[in-house]
Structure formats: C-alpha cells, structure tokens
Protein backbone atom coordinates (compact mmCIF):
# COMPACT_ATOMS: atom_id res chain seq x y z
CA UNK A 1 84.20 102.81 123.29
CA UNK A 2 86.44 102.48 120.26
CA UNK A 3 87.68 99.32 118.50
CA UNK A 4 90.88 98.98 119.31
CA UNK A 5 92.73 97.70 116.07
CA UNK A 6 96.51 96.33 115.50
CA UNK A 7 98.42 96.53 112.31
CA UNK A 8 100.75 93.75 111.72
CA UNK A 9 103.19 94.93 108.79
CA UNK A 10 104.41 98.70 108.08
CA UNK A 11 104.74 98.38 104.11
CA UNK A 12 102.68 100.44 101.94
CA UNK A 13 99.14 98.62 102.90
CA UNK A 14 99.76 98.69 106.37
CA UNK A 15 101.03 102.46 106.49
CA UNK A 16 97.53 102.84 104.01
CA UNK A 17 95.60 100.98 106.85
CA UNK A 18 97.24 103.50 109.51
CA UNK A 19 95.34 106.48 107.82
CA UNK A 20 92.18 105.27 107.28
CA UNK A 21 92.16 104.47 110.86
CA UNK A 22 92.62 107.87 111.73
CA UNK A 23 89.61 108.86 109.85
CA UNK A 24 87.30 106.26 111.43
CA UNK A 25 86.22 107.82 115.24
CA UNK A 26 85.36 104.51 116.34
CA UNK A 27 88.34 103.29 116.08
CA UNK A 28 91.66 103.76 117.61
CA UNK A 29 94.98 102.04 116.81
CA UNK A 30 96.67 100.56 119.79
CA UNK A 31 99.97 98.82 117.81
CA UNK A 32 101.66 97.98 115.26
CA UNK A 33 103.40 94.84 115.11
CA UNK A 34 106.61 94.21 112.61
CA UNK A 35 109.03 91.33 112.08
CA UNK A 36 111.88 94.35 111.73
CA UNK A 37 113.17 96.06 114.62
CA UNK A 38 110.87 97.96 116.52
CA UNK A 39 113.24 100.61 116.86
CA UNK A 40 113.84 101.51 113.10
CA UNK A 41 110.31 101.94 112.73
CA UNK A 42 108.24 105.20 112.41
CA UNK A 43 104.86 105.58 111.92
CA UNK A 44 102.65 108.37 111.60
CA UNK A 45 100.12 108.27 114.74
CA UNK A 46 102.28 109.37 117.80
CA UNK A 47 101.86 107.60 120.91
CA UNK A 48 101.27 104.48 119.50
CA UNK A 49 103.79 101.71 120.12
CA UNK A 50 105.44 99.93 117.65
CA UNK A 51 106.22 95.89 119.19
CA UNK A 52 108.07 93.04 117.97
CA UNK A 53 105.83 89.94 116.49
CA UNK A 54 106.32 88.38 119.38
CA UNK A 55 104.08 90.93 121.17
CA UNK A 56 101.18 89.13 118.84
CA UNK A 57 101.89 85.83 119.70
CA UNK A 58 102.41 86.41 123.40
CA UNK A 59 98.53 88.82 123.84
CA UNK A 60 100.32 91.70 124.89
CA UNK A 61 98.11 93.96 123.81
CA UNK A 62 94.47 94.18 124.05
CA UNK A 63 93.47 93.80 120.80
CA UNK A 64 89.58 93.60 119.41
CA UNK A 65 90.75 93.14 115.21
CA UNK A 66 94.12 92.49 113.91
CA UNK A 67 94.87 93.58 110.46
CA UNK A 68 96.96 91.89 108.57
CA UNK A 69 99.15 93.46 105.78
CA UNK A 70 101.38 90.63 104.70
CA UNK A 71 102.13 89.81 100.89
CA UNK A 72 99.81 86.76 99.86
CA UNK A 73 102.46 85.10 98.39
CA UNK A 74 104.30 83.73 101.49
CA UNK A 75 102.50 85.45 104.69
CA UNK A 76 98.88 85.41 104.60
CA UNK A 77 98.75 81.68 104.52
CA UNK A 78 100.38 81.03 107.62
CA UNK A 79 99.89 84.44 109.43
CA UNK A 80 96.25 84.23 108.52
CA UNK A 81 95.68 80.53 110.58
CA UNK A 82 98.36 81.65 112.70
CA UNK A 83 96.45 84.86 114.21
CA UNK A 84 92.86 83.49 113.92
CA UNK A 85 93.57 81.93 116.25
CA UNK A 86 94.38 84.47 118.47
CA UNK A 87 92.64 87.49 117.21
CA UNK A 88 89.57 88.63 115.17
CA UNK A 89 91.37 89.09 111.75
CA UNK A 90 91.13 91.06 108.43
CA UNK A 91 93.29 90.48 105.40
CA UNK A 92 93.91 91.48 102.33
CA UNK A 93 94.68 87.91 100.31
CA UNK A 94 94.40 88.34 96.71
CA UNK A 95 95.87 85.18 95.00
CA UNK A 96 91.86 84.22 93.76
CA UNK A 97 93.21 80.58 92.53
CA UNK A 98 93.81 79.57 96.56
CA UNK A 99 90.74 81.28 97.95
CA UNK A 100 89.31 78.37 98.82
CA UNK A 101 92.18 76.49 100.38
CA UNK A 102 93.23 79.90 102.25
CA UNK A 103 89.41 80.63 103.48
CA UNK A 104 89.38 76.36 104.97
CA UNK A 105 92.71 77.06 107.00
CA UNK A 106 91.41 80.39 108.21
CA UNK A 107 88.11 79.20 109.38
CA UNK A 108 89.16 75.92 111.20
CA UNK A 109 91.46 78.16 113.45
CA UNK A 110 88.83 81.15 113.63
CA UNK A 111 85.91 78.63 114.58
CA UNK A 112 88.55 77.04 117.17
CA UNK A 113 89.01 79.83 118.82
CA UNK A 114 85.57 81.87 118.50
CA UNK A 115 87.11 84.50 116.29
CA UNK A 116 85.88 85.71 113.34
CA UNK A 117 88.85 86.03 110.45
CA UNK A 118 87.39 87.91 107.08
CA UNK A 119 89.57 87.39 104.23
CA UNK A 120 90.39 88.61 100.89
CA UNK A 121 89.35 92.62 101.39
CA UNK A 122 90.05 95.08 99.19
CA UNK A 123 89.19 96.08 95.55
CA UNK A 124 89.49 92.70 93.48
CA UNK A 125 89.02 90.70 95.40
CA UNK A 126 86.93 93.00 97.65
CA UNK A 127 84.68 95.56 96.07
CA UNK A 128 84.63 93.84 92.38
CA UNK A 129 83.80 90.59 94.16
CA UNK A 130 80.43 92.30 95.56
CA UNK A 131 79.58 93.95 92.15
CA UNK A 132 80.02 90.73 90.48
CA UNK A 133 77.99 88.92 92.58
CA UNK A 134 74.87 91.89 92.39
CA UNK A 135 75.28 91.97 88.81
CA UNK A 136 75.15 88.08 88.10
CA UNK A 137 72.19 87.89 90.68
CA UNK A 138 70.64 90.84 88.89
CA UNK A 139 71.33 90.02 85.31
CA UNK A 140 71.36 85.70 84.85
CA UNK A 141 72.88 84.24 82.30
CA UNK A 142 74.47 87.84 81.53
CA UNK A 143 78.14 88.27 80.41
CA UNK A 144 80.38 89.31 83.32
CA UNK A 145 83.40 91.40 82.51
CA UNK A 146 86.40 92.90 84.77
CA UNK A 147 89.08 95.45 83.16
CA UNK A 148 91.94 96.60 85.37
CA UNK A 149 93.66 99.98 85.09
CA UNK A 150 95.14 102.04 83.78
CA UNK A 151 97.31 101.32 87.01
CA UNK A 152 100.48 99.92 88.37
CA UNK A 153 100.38 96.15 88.97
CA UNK A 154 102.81 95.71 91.99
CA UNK A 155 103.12 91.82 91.52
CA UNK A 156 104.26 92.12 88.04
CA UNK A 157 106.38 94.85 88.90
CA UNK A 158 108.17 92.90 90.79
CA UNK A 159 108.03 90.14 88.43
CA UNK A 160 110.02 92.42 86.16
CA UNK A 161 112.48 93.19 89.32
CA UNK A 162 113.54 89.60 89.73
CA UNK A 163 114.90 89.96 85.92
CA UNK A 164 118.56 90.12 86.11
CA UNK A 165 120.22 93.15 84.97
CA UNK A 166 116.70 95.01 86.09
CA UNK A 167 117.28 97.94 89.14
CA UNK A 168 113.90 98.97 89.15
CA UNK A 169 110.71 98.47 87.20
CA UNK A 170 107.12 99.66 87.27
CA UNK A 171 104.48 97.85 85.32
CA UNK A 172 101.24 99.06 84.12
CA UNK A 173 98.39 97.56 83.30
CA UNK A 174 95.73 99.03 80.64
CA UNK A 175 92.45 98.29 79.54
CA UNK A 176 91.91 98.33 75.61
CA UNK A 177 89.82 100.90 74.67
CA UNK A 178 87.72 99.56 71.80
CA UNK A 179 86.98 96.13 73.80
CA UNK A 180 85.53 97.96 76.94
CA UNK A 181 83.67 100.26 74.92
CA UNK A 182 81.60 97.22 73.45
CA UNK A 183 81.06 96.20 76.67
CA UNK A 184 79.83 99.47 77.48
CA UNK A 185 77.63 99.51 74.47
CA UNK A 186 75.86 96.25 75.61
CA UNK A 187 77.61 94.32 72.55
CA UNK A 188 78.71 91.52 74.57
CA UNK A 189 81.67 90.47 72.91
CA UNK A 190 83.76 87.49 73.35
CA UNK A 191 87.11 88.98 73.78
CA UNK A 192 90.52 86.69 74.61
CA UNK A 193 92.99 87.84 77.22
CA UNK A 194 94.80 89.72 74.57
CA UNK A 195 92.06 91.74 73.58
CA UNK A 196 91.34 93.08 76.84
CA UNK A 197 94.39 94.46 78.21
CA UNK A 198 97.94 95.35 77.16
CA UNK A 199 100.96 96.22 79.38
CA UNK A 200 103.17 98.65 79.44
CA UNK A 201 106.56 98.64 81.88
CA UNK A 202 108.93 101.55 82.44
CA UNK A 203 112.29 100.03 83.01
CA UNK A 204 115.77 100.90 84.98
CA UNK A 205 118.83 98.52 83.96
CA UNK A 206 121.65 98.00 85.44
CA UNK A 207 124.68 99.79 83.68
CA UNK A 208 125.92 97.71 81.03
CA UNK A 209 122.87 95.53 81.46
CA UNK A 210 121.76 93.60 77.78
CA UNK A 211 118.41 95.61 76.94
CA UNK A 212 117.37 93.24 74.25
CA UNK A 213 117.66 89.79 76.60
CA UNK A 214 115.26 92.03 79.52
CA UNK A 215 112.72 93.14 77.19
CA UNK A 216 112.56 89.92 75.47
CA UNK A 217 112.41 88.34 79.15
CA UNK A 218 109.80 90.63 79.96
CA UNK A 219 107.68 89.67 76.83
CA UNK A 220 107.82 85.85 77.19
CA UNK A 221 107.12 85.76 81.15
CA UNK A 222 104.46 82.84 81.26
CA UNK A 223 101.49 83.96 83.64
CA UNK A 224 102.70 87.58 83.51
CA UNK A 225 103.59 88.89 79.94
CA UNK A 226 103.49 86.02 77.09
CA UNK A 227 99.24 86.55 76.86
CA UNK A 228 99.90 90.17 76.26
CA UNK A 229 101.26 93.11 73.67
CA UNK A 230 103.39 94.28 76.17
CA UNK A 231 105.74 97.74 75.46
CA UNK A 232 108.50 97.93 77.09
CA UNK A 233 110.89 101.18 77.72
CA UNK A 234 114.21 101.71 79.06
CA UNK A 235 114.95 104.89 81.51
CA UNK A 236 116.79 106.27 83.47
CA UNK A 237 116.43 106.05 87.30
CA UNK A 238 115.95 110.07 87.74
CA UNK A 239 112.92 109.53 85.19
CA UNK A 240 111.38 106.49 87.68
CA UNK A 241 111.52 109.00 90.96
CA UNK A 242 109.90 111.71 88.74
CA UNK A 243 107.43 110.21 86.62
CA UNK A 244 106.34 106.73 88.31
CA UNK A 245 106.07 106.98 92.01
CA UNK A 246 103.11 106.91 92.85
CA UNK A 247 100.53 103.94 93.09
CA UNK A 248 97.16 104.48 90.97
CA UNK A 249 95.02 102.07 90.02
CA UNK A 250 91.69 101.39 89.34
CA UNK A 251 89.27 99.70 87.06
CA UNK A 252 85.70 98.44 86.29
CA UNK A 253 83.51 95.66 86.96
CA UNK A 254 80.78 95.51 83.56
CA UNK A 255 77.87 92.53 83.44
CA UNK A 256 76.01 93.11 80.10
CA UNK A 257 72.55 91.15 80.37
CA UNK A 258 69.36 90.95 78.34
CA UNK A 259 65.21 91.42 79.82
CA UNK A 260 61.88 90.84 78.22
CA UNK A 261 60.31 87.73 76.90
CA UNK A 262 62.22 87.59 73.18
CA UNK A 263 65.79 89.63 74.88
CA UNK A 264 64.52 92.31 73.58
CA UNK A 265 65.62 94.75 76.44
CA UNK A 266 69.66 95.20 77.13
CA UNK A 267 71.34 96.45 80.26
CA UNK A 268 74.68 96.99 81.47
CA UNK A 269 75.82 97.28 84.93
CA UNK A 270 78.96 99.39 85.75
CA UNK A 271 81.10 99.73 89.21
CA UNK A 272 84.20 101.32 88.56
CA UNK A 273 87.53 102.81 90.38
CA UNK A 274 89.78 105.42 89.77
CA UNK A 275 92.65 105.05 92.60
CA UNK A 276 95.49 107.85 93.27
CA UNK A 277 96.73 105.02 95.95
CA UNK A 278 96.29 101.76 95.72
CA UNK A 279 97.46 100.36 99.08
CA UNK A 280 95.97 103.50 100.70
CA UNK A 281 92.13 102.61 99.14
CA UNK A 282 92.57 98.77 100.04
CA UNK A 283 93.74 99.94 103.35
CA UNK A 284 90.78 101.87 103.72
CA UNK A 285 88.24 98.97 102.30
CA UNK A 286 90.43 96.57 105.29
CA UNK A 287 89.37 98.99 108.08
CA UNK A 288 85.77 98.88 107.14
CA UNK A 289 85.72 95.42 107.23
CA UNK A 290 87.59 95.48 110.41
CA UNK A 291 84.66 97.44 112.02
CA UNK A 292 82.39 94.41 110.64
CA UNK A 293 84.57 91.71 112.55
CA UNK A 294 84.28 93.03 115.82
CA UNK A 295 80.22 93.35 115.28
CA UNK A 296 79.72 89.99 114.31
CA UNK A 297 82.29 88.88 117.33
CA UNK A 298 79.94 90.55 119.57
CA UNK A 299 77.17 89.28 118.52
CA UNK A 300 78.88 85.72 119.39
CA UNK A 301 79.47 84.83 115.79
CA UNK A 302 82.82 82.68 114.84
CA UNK A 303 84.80 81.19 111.76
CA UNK A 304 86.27 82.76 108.02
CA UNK A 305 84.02 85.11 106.14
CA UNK A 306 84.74 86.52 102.77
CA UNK A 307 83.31 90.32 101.74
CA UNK A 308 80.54 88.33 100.15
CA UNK A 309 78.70 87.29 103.44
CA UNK A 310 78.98 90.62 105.12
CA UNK A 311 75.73 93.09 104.83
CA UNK A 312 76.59 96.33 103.94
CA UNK A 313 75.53 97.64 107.59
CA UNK A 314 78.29 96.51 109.31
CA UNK A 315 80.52 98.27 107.43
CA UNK A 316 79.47 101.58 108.37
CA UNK A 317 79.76 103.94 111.65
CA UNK A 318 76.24 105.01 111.12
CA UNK A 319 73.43 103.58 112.51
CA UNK A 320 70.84 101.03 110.97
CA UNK A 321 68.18 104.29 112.21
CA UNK A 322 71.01 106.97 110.36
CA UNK A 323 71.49 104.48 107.21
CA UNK A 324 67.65 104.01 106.24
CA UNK A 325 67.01 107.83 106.77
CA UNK A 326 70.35 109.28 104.69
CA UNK A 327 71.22 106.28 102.36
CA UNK A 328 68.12 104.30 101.81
C-alpha cells in the first residue's frame, strides 16, 4: 500500500516535492494544502485535490506524512509545532542558528501526539550535515570545511529585492578557487569568510532608480554582503528572463585529517553537489525522508528527529535483503 503524502505550500519546493513524488512507487500524493485559494491553483499530478489549510487543521484527509514547504523565516516555526501535532512531518528548516530551539518545539508536539516530525532536510542542512558528521567521526581532530556554489542563494536574493529602487535581483554565491583547491590538496588552511567565497548579483532597477546608493547597499548588507568582495551588475529585465532563471546550486563538504603515529599520513574526504534545481533536489532529499517517517511511525516510534539520527535504510524503497546484495 502506498504512503499517502500531503504537500502543504505550492512554491518552488513544494512543486519540487510534487515530482519527486511521482518518481517514488510507494508513494502517492493525496493533497496539497495552500493558504491561497484553492481555485487559482494548478499543479501537475491530475486528480489530486488541491484544499484550503483548513483541510489540515480539520483531518480531512487521510494523511500518513505531511510535507512541509514553508519559508523558515516565518512558517516553519509555527507550522512545524502546529502540524506535529497532527501529522507525521518533514521539513525543510534551514536557519542552522535556531536548530535547536526549532527541533525542542517540534518534538514536544510530535512526542504529544505520537508523531514523528524530522526536521531540517535537504542539502545543508541535510546531506552536508551527514557528510560532516562521517567525516569528523572518521577523521578527529581533522579540519572540516563547507564551500557553497557556484549557485543562486534565494535568501540573499531576496535580501537584494527588499533594496529600494531594486525590481528584481539574483544573487550568486561562489567558492574561491585557490582556497578550495588547498583544501583539496590536504593543506589545511585557515581561511576567513572572505577567503572562501565571493558574491556576485545580477541586478534589475527600477527606471530612474540611483545605481550607486543599490550597489553600495548591496555591498555593506551586514550578515549578507559586508564579509564579502561582492560584484555587482546592473541589467536589464529581458537579460534576467534569459540568462538567470533557473535555480542551480551546489557545493562541497571537504574534512582534511591526518593518520599514523607522527601525522605522517593525510586524507581528505569529499561529498559534493552539482544542482540544475535547487528546490527540485531538496524536494527530492524531503520525500526520502518522508518515506523514513512513516517507518519509524510504524514501528511505534514518536518525537523530532534530525537527518542525523536516521539510518540510511529507511530512506530507500529497497529492501534491507535488496540493499546488502546491490549496495553493500
């Protein structure tokens, strides 16, 4: 029988989580839920209803794992208690500073209600969580390292949004060469924030917009730019549609450690990404971790989980029989 899986949210992540669905056989999506009007919604898998929020809160539908595909700003803190509560939950929060705080409010509602809610999927956190764990477990007392990109950074595209004078921005984010190539090289460099990564934004303005006060905005943006070299250019909105539409990402996880009784030996661990589509891959990381809620709620289990307490096997549609003869 397939899991039967709800999307809350029809933005990019939650139309990504819609097609990885459709390439999992075990599972089959039975809503999706939206704080917009039903009716101005169309998604891609016909005969699947689109409710109202209220459909959540009220069990309308039988539900076994509700995704949730909320920003992490403003709704997965409350949607994620909220629907714990109700449901076995997945989500996607990536603000790593309130991980902690966000995984406490999930899990008293979860354990509450015998649910399990699994927070924080995806690629960082998510996948570069695991690899950081395996590689400080592997290597101790090694040098952990994470470079992002190249790829578009939708919070601080935004960021750059908010700027008056700004109609549309894309932001993206790229690893310096030379710095992850000692990495790579097993130099183990200490390297500052501004050695690691520079920025790079593509920029609409408003007609008659002041260029100089939005790029210097852009530069100074504490949290966002002022750590940075940061280029900024100015084009036109026919060049945006053309050029920057799409969402790519990407990046790599590097631990560089040392073996043998004087450190003689050097290793390096790498786990990289190279993403066409960003909220499509995190989608699809979400629905594997949605297959590993409902197994643990079957097996009676309850409360928050994070990607780090979840064995690999109950992530996959195979078999523990198929996985130790094809990928052991």
């Amino acid at each position: 029988m397939a899991i039967k899986v709800g999307i809350f949210g029809y933005g990019n992540l939650g139309r990504g989580v819609e097609q990885a669905i459709r390439r999992n056989p075990d599972m089959e999506l039975v809503g999706v839920f939206t704080r917009r009007d039903p009716a101005s919604l169309k998604i891609k898998t016909e005969g699947v209803p689109v409710y109202a929020e209220e459909a959540l809160e009220k069990k309308e539908v039988d539900i076994d794992v509700l995704i949730l595909c909320g920003g992490s700003a403003t709704d997965l803190p409350v949607q994620g208690p909220k629907y714990a509560a109700l449901y076995n939950i997945i989500d996607s929060f990536d603000t790593h500073a309130h991980i902690p705080e966000h995984f406490a409010d999930v899990d008293k509602a979860a354990r509450e209600a015998g649910k399990i809610g699994i927070i924080s999927c995806g690629w960082d956190p998510g996948m570069f969580s695991i690899n950081r764990v395996y590689a400080s477990a592997i290597l101790p007392g090694g040098t952990p390292y994470t470079f992002w990109g190249k790829g578009v950074s939708q919070g601080h595209s935004d960021a750059v949004r908010r700027i008056s004078g700004v109609a549309d921005a894309r932001q993206y984010t790229i690893p310096v060469p030379a710095a992850l190539e000692a990495v790579r090289a097993g130099k183990a460099p200490e390297l500052t924030t501004r050695e690691k990564h520079t920025r790079e934004c593509f920029v609409v303005a408003e007609e008659g917009a002041d260029l100089e006060r939005i790029e210097r905005e852009i530069k100074t943006m504490p949290n966002y730019f002022d750590e940075y070299d940061t280029t900024v250019h100015f084009i036109s909105a026919e060049e945006m549609a053309r050029d920057h539409a799409g969402l790519p990402h990407g990046g790599s996880v590097l631990c560089s450690g040392v073996t043998g009784a004087e450190d003689e030996h050097t290793h390096v661990i790498e786990y990289s990404l190279k993403l066409d589509s960003n909220p499509e891959f995190t989608g699809s990381v979400l629905t594997a971790f949605a297959r590993a809620a409902y197994r643990l709620q079957q097996e009676g289990q309850c409360g928050a989980r994070t990607v780090l307490d979840i064995a690999p096997a109950y992530l996959s549609a195979l078999s523990g029989e198929e996985l130790r003869a094809h990928m052991l």
